[in-house]
C-alpha atoms as a PDB file:
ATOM      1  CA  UNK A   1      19.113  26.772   0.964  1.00  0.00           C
ATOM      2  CA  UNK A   2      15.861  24.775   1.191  1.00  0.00           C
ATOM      3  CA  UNK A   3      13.288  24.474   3.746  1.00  0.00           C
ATOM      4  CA  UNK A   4      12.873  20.328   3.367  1.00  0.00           C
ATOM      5  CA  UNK A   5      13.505  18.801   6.643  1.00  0.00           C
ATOM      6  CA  UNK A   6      12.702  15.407   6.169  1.00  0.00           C
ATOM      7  CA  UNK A   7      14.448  13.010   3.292  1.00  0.00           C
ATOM      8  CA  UNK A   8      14.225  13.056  -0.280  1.00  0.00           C
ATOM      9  CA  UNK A   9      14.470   9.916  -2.081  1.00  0.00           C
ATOM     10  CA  UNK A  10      16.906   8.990  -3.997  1.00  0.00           C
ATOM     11  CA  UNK A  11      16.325   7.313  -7.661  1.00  0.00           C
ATOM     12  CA  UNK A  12      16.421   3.579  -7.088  1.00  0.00           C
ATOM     13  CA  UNK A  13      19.443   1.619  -7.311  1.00  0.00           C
ATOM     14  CA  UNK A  14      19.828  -0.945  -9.998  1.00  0.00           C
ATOM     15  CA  UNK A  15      18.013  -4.070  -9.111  1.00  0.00           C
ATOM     16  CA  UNK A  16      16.752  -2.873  -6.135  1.00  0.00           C
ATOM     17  CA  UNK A  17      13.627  -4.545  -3.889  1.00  0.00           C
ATOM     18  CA  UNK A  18      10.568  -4.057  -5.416  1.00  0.00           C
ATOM     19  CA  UNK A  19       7.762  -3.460  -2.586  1.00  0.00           C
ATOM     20  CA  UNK A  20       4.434  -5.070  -2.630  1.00  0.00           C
ATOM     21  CA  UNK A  21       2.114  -2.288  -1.733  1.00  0.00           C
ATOM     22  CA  UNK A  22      -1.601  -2.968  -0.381  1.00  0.00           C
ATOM     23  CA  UNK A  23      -4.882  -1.297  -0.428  1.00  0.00           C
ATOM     24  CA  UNK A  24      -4.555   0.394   3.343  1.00  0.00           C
ATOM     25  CA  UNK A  25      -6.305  -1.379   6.318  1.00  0.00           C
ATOM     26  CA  UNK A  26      -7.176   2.268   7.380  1.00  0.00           C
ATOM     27  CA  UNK A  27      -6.226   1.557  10.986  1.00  0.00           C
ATOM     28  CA  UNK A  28      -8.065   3.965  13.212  1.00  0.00           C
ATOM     29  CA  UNK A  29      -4.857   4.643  15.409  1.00  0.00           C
ATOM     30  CA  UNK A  30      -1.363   4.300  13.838  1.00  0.00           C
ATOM     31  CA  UNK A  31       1.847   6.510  14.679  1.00  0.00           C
ATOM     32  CA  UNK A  32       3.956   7.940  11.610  1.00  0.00           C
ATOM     33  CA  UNK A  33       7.578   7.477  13.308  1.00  0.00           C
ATOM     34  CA  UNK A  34       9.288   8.481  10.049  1.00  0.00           C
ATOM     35  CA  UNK A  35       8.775  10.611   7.004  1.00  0.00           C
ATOM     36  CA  UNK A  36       9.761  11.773   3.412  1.00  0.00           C
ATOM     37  CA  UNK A  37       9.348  15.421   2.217  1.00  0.00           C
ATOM     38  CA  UNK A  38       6.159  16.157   1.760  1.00  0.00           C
ATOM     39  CA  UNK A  39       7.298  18.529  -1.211  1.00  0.00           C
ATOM     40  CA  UNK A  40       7.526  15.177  -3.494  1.00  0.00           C
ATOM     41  CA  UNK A  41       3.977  14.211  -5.009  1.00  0.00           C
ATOM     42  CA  UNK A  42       4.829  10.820  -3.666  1.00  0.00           C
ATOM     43  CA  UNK A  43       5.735  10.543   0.303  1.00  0.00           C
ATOM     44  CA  UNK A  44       6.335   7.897   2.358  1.00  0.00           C
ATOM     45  CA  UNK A  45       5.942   7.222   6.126  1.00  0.00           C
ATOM     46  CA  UNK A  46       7.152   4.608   8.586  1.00  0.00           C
ATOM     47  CA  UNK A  47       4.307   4.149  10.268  1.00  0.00           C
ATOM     48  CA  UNK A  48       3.118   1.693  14.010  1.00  0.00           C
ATOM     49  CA  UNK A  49      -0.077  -0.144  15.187  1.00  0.00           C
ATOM     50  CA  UNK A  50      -0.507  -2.476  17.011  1.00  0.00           C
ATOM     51  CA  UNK A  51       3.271  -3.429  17.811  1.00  0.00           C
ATOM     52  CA  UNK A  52       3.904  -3.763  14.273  1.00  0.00           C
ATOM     53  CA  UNK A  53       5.675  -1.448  11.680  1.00  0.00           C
ATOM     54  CA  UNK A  54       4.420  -0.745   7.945  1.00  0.00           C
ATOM     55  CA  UNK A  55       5.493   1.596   4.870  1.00  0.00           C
ATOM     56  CA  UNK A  56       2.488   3.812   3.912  1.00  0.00           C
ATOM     57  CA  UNK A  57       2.603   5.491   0.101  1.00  0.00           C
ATOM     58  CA  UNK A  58       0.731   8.478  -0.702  1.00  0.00           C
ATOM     59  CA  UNK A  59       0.410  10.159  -3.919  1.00  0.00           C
ATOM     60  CA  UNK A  60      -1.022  13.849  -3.512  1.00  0.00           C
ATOM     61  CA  UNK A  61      -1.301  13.946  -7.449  1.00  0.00           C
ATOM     62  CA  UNK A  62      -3.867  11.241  -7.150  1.00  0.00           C
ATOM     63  CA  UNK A  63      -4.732  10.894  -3.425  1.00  0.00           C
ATOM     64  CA  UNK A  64      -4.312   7.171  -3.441  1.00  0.00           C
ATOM     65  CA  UNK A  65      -2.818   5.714  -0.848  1.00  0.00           C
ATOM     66  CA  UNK A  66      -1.290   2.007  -0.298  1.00  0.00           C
ATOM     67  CA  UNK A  67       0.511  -0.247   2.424  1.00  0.00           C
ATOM     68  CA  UNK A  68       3.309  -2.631   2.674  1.00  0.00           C
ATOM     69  CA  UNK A  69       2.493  -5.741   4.917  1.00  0.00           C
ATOM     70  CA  UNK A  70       3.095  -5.436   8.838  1.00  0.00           C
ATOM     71  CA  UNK A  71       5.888  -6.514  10.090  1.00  0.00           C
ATOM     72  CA  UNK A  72       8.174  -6.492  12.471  1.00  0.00           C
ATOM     73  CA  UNK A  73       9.718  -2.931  13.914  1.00  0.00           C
ATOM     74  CA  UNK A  74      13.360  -4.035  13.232  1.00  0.00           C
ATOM     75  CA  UNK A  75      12.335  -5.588   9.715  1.00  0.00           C
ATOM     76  CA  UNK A  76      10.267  -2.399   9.060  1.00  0.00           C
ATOM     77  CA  UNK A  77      13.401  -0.603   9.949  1.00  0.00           C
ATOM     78  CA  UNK A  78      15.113  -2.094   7.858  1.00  0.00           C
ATOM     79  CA  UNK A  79      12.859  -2.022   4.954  1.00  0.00           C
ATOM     80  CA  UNK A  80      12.675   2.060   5.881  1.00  0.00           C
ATOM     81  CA  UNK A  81      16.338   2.324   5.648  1.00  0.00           C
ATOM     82  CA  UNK A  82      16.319   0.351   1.874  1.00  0.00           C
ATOM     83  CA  UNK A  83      13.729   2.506   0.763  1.00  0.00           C
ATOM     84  CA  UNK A  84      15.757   5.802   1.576  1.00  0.00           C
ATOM     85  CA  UNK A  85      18.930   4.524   0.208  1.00  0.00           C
ATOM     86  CA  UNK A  86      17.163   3.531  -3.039  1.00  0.00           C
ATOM     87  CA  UNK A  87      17.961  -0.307  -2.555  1.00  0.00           C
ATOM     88  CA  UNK A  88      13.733  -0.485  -2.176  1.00  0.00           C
ATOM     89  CA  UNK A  89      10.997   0.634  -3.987  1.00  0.00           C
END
């Protein structure tokens, strides 16, 4: 039994989306509305500001962190949703 509660990515699926990730705008308020394990070196949260959505990427191994555009909440459900099926990366 394991104690992750949140998703684990799977590997990504042949030819899947390739994600353009940003420097972050460092918003000073943002909500994370969805989350990967945080036992992963790399995580990933859903994230809202502003009535707009946007994938944040965080590598503990390095501490960088990076951004996907904003966009829409239903596109950046979407995009969530191909990220944790491994059609997006």
């Amino acid at each position: 039994m394991t104690d992750c509660l949140a998703p684990h990515l799977p590997p990504p699926q042949p030819g899947c989306v390739r994600l353009v990730w940003l420097s972050p705008r460092n918003e000073p308020r943002y909500r994370a509305l969805a989350w990967t394990c945080h036992c992963a070196d790399v995580t990933f949260e859903l994230c809202a500001a502003g009535g707009q959505t946007f994938l944040r990427r965080t590598d503990s191994s390095t501490g960088k962190i990076c951004e996907t555009h904003r966009m829409s909440m239903r596109e950046g459900e979407v995009t969530w949703q191909a990220l944790l099926s491994g059609r997006a990366r």
